[in-house]
PDB file of N, CA and C in Angstrom:
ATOM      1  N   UNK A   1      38.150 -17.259  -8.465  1.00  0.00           N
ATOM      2  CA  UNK A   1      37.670 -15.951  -8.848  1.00  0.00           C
ATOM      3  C   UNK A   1      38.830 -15.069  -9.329  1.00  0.00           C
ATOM      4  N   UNK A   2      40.052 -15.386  -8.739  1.00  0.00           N
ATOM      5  CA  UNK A   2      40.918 -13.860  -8.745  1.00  0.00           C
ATOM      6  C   UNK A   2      41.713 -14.659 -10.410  1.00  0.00           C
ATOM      7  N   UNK A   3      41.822 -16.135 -10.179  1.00  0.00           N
ATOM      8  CA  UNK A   3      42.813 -16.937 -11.322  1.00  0.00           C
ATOM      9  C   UNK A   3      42.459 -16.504 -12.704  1.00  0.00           C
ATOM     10  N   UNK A   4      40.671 -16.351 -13.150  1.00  0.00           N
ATOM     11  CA  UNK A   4      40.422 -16.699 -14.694  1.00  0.00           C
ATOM     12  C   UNK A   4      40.714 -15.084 -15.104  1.00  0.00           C
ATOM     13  N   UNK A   5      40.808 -13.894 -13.459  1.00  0.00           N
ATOM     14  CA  UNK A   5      40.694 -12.519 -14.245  1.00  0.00           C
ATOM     15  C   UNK A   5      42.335 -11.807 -13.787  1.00  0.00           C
ATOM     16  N   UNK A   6      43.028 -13.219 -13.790  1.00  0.00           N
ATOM     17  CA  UNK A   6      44.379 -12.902 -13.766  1.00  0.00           C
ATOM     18  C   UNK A   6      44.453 -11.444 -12.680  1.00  0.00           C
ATOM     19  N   UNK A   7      44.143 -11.697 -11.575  1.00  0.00           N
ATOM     20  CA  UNK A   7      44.561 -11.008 -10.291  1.00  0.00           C
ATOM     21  C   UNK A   7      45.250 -11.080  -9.219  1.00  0.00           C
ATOM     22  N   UNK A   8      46.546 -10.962  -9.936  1.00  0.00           N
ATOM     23  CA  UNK A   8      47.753 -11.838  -9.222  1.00  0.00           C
ATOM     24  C   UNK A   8      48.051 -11.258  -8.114  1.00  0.00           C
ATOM     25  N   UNK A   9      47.741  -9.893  -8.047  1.00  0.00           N
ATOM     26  CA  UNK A   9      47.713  -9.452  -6.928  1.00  0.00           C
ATOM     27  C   UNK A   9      47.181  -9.882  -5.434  1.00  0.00           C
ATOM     28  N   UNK A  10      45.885 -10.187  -6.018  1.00  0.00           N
ATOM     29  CA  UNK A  10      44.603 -10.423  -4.876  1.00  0.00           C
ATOM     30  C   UNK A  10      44.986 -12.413  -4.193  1.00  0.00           C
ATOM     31  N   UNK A  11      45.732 -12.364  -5.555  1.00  0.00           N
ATOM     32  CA  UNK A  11      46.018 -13.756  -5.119  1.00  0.00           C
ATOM     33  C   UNK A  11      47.377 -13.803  -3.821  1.00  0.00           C
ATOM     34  N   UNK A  12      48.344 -13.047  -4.348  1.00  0.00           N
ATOM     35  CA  UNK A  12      49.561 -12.800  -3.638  1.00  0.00           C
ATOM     36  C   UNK A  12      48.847 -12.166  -2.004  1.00  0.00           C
ATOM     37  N   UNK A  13      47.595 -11.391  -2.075  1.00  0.00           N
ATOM     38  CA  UNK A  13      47.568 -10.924  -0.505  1.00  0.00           C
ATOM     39  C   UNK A  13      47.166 -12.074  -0.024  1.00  0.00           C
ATOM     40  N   UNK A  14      46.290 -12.705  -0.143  1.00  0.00           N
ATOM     41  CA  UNK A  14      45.791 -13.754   0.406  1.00  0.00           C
ATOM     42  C   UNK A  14      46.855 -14.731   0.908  1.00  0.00           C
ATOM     43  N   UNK A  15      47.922 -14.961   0.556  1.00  0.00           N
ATOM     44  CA  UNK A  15      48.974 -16.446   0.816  1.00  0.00           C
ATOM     45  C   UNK A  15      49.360 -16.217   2.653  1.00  0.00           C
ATOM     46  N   UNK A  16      49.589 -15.221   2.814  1.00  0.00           N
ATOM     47  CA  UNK A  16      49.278 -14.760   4.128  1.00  0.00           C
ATOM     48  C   UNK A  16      48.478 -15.347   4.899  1.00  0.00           C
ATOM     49  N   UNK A  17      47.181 -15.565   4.829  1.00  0.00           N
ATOM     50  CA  UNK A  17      45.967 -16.008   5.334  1.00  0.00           C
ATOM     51  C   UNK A  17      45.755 -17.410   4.876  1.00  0.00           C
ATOM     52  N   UNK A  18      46.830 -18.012   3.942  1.00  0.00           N
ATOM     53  CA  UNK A  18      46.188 -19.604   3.527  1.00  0.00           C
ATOM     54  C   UNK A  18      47.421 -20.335   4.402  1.00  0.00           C
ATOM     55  N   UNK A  19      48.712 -19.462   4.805  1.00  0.00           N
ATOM     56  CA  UNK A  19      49.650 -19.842   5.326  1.00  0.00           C
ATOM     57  C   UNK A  19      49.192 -20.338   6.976  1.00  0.00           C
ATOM     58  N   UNK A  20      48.520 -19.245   7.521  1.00  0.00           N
ATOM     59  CA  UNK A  20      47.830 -19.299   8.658  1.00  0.00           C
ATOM     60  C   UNK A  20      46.360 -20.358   8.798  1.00  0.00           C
ATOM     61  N   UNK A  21      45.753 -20.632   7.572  1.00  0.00           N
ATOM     62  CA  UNK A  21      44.613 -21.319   7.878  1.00  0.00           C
ATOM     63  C   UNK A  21      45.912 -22.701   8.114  1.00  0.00           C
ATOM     64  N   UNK A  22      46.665 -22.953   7.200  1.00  0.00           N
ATOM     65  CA  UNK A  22      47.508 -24.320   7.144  1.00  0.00           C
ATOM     66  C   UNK A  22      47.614 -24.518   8.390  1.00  0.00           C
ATOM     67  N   UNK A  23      48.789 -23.445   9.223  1.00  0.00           N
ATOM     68  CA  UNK A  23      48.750 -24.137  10.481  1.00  0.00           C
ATOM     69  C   UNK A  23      47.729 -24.158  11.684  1.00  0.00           C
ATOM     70  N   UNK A  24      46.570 -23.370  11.530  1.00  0.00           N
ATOM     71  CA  UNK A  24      45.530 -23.870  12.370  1.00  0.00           C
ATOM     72  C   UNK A  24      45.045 -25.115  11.639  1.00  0.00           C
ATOM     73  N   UNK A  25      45.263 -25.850  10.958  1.00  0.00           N
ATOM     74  CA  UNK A  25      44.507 -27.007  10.149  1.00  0.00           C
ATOM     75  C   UNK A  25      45.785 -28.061  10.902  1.00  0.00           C
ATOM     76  N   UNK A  26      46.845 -27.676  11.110  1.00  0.00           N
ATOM     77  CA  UNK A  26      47.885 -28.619  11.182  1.00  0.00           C
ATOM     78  C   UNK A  26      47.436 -28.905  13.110  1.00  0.00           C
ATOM     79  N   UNK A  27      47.060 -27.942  13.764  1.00  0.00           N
ATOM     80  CA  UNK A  27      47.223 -27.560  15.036  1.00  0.00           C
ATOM     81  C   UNK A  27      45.684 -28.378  15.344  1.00  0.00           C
ATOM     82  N   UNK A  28      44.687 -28.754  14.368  1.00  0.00           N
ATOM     83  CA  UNK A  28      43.661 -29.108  15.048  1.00  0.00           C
ATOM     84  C   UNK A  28      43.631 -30.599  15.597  1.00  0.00           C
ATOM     85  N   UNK A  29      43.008 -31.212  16.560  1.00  0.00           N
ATOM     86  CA  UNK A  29      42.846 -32.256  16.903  1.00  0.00           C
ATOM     87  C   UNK A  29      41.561 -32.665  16.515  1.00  0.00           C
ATOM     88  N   UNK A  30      41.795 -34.192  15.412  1.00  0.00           N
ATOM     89  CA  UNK A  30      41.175 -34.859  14.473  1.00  0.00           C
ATOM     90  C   UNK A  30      39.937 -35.378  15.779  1.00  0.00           C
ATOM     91  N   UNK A  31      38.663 -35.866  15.393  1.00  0.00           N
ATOM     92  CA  UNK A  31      37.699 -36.401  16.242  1.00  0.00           C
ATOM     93  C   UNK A  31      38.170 -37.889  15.796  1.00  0.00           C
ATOM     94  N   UNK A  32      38.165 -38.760  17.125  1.00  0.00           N
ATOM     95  CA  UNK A  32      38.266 -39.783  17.149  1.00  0.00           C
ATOM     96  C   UNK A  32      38.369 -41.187  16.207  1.00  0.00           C
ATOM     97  N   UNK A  33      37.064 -40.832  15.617  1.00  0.00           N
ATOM     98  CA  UNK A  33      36.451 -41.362  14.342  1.00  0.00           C
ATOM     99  C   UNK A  33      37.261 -41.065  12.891  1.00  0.00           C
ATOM    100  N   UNK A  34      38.634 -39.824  13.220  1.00  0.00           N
ATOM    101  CA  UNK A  34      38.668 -39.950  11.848  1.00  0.00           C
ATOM    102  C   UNK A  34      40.653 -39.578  12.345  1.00  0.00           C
ATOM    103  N   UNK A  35      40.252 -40.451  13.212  1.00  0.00           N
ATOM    104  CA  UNK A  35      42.262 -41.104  13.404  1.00  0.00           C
ATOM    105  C   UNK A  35      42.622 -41.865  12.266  1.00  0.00           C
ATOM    106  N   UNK A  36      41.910 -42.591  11.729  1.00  0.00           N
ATOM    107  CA  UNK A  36      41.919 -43.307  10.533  1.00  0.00           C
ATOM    108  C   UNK A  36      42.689 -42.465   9.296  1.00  0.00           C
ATOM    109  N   UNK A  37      42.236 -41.076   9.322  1.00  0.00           N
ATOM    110  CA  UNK A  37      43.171 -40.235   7.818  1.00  0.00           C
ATOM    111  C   UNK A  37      44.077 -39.599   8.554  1.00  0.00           C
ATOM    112  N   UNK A  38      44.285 -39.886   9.912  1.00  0.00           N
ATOM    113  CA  UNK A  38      45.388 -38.204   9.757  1.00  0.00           C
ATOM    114  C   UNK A  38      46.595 -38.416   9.438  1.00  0.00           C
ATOM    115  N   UNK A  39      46.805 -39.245   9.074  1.00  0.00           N
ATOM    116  CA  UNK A  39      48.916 -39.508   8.432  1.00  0.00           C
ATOM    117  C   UNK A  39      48.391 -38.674   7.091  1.00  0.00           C
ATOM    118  N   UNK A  40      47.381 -39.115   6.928  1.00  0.00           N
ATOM    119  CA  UNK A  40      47.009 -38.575   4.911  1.00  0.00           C
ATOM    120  C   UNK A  40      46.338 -36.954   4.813  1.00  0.00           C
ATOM    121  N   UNK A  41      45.936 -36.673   6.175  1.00  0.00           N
ATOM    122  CA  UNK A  41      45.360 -35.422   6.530  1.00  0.00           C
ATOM    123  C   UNK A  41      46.463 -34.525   6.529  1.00  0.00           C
ATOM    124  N   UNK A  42      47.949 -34.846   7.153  1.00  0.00           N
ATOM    125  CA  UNK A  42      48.645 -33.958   7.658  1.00  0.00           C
ATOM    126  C   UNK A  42      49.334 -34.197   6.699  1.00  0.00           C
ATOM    127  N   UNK A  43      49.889 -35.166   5.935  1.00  0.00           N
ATOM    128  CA  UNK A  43      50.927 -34.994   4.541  1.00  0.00           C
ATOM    129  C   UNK A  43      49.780 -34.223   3.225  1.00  0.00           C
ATOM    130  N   UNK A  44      48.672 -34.278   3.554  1.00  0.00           N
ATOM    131  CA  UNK A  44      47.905 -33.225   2.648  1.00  0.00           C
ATOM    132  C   UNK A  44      47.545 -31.540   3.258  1.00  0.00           C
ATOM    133  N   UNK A  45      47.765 -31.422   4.293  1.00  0.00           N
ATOM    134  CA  UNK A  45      48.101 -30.055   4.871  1.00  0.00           C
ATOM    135  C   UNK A  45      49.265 -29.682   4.419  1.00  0.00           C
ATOM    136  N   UNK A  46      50.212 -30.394   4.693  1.00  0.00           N
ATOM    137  CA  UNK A  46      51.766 -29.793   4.100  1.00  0.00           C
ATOM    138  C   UNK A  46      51.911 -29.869   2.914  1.00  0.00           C
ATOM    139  N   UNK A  47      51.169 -30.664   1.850  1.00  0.00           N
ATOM    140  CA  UNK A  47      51.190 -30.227   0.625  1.00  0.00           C
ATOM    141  C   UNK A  47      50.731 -28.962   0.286  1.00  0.00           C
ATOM    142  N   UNK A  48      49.409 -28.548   0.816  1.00  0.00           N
ATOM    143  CA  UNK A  48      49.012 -27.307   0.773  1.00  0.00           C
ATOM    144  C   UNK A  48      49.813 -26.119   0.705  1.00  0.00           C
ATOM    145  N   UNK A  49      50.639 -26.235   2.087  1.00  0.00           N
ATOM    146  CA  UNK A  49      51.769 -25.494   2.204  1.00  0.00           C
ATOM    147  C   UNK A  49      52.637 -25.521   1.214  1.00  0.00           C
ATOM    148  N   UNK A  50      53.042 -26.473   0.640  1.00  0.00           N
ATOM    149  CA  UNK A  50      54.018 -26.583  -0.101  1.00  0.00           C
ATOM    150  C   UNK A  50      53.322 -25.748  -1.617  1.00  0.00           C
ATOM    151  N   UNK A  51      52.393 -26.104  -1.687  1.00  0.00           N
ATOM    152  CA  UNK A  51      51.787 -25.755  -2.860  1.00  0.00           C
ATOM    153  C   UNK A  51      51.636 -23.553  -2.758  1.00  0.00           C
ATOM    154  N   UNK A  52      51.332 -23.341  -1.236  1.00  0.00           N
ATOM    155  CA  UNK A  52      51.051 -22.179  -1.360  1.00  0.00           C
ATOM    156  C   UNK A  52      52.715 -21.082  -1.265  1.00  0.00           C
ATOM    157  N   UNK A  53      53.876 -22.014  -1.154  1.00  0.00           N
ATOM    158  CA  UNK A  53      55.221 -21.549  -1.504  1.00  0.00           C
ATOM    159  C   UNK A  53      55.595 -21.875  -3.046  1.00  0.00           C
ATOM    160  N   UNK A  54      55.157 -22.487  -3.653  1.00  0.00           N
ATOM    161  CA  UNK A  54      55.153 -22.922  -4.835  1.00  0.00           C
ATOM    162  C   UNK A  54      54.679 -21.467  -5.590  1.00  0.00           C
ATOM    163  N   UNK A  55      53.215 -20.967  -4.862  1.00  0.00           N
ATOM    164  CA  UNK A  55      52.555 -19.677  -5.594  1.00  0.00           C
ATOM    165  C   UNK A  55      53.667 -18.601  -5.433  1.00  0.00           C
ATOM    166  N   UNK A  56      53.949 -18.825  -4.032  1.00  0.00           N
ATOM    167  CA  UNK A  56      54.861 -17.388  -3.622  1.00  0.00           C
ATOM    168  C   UNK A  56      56.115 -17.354  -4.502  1.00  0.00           C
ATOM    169  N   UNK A  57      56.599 -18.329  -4.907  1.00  0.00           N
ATOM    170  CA  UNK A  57      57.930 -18.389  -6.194  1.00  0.00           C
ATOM    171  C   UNK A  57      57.821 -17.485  -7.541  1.00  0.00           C
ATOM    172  N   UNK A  58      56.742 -18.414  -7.757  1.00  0.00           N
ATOM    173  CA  UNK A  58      55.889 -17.613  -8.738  1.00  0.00           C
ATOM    174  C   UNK A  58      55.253 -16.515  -9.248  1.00  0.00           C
ATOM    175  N   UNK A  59      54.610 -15.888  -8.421  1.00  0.00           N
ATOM    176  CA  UNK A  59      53.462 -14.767  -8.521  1.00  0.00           C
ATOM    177  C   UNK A  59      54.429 -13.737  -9.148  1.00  0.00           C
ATOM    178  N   UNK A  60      55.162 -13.184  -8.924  1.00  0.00           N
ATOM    179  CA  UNK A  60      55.901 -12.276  -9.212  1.00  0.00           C
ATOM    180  C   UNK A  60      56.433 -12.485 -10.507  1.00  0.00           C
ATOM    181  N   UNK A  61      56.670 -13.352 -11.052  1.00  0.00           N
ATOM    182  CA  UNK A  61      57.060 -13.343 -12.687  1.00  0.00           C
ATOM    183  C   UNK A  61      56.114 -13.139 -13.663  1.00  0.00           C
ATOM    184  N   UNK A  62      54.704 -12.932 -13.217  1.00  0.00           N
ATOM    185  CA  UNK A  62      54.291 -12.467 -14.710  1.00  0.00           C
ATOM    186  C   UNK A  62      54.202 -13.654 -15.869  1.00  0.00           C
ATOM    187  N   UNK A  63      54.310 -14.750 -15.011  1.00  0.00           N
ATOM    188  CA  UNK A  63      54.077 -15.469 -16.100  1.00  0.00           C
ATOM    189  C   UNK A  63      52.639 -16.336 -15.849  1.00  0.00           C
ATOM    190  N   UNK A  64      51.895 -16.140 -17.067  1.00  0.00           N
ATOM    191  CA  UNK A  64      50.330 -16.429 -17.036  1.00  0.00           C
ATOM    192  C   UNK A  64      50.546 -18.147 -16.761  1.00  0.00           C
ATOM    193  N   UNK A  65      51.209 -18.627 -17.523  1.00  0.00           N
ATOM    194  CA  UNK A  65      51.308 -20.184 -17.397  1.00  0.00           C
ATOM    195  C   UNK A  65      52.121 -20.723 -16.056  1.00  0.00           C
ATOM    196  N   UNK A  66      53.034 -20.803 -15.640  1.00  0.00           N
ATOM    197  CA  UNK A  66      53.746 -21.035 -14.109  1.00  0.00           C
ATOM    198  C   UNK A  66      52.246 -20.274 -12.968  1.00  0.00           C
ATOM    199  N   UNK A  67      51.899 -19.055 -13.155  1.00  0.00           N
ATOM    200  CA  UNK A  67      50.945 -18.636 -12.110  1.00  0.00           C
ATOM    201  C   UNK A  67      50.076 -19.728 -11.931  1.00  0.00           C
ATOM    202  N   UNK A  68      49.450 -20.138 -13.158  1.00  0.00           N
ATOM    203  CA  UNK A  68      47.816 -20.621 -12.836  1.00  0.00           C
ATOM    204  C   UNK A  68      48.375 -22.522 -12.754  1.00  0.00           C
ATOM    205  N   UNK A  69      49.633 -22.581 -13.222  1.00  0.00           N
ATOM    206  CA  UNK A  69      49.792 -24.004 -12.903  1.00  0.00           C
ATOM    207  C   UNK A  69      49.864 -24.316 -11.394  1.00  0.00           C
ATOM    208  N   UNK A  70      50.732 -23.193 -10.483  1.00  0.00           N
ATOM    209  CA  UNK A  70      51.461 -23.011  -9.050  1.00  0.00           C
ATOM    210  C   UNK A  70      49.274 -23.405  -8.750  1.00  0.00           C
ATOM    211  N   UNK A  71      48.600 -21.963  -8.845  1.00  0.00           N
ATOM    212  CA  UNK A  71      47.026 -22.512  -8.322  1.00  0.00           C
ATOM    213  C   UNK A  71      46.808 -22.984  -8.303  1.00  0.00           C
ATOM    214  N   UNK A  72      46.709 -24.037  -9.862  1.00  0.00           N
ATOM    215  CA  UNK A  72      45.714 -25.244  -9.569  1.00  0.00           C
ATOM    216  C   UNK A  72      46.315 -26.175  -9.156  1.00  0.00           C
ATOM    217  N   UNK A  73      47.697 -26.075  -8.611  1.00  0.00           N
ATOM    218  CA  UNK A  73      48.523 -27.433  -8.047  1.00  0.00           C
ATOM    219  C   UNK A  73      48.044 -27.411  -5.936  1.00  0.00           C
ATOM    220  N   UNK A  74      47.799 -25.998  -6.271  1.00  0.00           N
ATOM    221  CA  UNK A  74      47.074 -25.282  -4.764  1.00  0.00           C
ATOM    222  C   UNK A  74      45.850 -25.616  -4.388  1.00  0.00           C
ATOM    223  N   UNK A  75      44.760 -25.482  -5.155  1.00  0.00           N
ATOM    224  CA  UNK A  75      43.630 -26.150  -5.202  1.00  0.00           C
ATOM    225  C   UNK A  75      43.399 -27.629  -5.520  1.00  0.00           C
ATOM    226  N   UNK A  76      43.824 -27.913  -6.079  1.00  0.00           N
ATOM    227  CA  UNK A  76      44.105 -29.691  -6.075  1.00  0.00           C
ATOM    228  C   UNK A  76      44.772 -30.328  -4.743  1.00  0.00           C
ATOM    229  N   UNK A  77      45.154 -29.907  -4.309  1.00  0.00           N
ATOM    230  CA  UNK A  77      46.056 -29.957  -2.562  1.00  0.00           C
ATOM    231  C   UNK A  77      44.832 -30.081  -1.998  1.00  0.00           C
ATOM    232  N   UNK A  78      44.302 -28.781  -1.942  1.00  0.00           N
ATOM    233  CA  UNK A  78      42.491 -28.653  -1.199  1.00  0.00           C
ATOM    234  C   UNK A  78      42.297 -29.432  -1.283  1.00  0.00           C
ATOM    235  N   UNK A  79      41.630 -29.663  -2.464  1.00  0.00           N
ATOM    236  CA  UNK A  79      40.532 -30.453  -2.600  1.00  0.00           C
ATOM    237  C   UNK A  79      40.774 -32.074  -2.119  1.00  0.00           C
ATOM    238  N   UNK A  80      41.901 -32.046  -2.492  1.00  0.00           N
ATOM    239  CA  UNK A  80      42.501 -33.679  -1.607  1.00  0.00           C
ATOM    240  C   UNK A  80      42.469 -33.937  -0.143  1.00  0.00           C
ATOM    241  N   UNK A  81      42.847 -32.538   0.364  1.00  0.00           N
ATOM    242  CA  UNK A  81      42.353 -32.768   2.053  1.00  0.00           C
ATOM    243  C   UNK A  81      40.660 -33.099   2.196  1.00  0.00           C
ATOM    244  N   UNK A  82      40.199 -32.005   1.336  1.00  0.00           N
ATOM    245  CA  UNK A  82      38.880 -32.035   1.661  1.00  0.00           C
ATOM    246  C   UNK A  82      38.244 -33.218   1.183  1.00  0.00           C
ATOM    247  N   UNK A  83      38.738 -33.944   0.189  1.00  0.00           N
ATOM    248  CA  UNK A  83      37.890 -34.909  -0.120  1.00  0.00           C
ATOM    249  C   UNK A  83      38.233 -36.283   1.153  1.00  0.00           C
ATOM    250  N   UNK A  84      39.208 -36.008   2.024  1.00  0.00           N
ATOM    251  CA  UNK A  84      39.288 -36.708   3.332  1.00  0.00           C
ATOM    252  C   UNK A  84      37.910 -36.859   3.962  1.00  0.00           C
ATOM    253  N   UNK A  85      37.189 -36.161   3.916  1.00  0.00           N
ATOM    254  CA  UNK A  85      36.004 -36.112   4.712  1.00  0.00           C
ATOM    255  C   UNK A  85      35.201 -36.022   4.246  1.00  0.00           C
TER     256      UNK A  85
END
C-alpha cells in the first residue's frame, strides 16, 4: 500500500514494528510437526531482518529505485517464510 504511492515515510515508521514482529517470530517455538523447516524458518526470519536493514539504509535517499528494490527484497523474504507453511 504505502510502496506504489511512494510513502516512504509510512514505510520508515513501521521498520520498528517489523523489527519486533522478527524477533517474536525468532523467539517462537515451532509445533512439533514442523521441526522439519526450522533451520529454513530461522535463516528466513533473519533474512527478513536483513532485508528490513537493507530498507533502513535506504529510505532516506530518495531514491525511487534502491527504495522499492530494498521492499520487494523485504517482501520476498515474507513470503518465503510464509510459504514454509
Amino acid at each position: 500500500e504505502y510502496l506504489p504511492q511512494k510513502d516512504y515515510a509510512s514505510i520508515e515508521k513501521v521498520l520498528p514494528d517489523l523489527k519486533e514482529g522478527c524477533a517474536k517470530l525468532l523467539a517462537v517455538k515451532l509445533h512439533p510437526s514442523r521441526q522439519s523447516v526450522k533451520k529454513d524458518y530461522v535463516e528466513g526470519v533473519k533474512n527478513i531482518q536483513a532485508s528490513i536493514d537493507g530498507v533502513e539504509k535506504v529510505i532516506g535517499s530518495k531514491s525511487d529505485e534502491k527504495i522499492e528494490t530494498a521492499v520487494e527484497s523485504l517482501h520476498e523474504s515474507f513470503e518465503n517464510v510464509k510459504g514454509l507453511f
